[in-house]
C-alpha atoms as a PDB file:
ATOM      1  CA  UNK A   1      18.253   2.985   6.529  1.00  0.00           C
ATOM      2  CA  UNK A   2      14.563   2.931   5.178  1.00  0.00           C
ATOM      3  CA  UNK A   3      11.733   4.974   4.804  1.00  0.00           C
ATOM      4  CA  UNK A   4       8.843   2.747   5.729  1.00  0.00           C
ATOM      5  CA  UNK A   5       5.314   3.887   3.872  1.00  0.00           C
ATOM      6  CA  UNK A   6       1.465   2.332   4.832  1.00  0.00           C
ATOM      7  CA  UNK A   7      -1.439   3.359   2.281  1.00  0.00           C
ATOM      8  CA  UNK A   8      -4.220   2.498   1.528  1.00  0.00           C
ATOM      9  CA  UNK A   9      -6.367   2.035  -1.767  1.00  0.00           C
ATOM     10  CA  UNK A  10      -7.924   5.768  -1.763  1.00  0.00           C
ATOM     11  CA  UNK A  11      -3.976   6.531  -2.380  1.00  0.00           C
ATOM     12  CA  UNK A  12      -2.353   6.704  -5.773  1.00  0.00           C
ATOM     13  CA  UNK A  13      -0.474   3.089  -5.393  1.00  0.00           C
ATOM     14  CA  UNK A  14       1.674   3.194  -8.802  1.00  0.00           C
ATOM     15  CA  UNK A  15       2.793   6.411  -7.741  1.00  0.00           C
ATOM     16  CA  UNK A  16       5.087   5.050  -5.235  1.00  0.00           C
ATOM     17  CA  UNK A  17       6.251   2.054  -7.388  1.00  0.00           C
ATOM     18  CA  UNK A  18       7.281   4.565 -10.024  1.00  0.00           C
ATOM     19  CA  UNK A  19       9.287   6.235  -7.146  1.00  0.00           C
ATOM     20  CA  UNK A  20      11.278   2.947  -6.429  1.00  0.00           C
ATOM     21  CA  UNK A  21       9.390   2.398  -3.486  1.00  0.00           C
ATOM     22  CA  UNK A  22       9.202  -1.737  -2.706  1.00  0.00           C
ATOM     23  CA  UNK A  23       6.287  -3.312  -2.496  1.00  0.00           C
ATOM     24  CA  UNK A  24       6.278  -5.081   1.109  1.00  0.00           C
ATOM     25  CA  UNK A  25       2.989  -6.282   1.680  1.00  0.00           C
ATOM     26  CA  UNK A  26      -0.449  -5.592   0.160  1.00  0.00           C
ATOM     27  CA  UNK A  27      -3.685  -6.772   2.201  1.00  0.00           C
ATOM     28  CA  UNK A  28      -7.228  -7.101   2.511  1.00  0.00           C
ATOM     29  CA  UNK A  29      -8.901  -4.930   5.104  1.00  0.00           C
ATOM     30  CA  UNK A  30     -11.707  -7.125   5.975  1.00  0.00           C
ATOM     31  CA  UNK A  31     -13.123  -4.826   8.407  1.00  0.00           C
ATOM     32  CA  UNK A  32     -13.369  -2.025   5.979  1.00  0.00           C
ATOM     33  CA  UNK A  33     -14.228  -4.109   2.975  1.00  0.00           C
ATOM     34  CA  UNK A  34     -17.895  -3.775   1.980  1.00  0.00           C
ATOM     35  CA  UNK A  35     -20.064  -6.604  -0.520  1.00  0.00           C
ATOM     36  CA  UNK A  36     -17.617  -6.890  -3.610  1.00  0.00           C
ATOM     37  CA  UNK A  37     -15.514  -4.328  -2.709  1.00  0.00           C
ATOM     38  CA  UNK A  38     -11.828  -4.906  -0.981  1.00  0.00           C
ATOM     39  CA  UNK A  39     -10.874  -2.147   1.084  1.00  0.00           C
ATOM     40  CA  UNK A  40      -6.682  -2.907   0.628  1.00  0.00           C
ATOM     41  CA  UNK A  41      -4.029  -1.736   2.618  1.00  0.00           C
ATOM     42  CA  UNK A  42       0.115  -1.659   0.875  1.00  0.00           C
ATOM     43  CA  UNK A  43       3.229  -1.391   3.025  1.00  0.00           C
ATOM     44  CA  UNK A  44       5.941   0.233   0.807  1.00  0.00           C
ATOM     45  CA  UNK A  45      10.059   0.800   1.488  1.00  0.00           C
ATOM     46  CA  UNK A  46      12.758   3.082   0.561  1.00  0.00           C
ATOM     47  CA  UNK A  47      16.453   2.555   0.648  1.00  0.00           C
ATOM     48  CA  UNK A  48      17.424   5.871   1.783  1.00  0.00           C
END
């Protein structure tokens, strides 16, 4: 079983890799992104 997690960039991201959460996906949010700045988006897991 897993614990699924979304976040965003606004979130502390390291926290959750320091929890031995697995990175499953990080992404651009184009429609949120403004000139220079990515808006991103992470999928984490948990082995529960």
């Amino acid at each position: 079983m897993h614990l699924w997690l979304w976040t965003d960039g606004e979130c502390n991201v390291s926290c959750y890799i320091e929890n031995n959460f697995e990175l499953i996906s990080k992404e651009e949010c184009k429609t949120f992104s403004t000139d220079g700045v990515p808006y991103m988006t992470y999928i984490f897991r948990k082995e529960l």
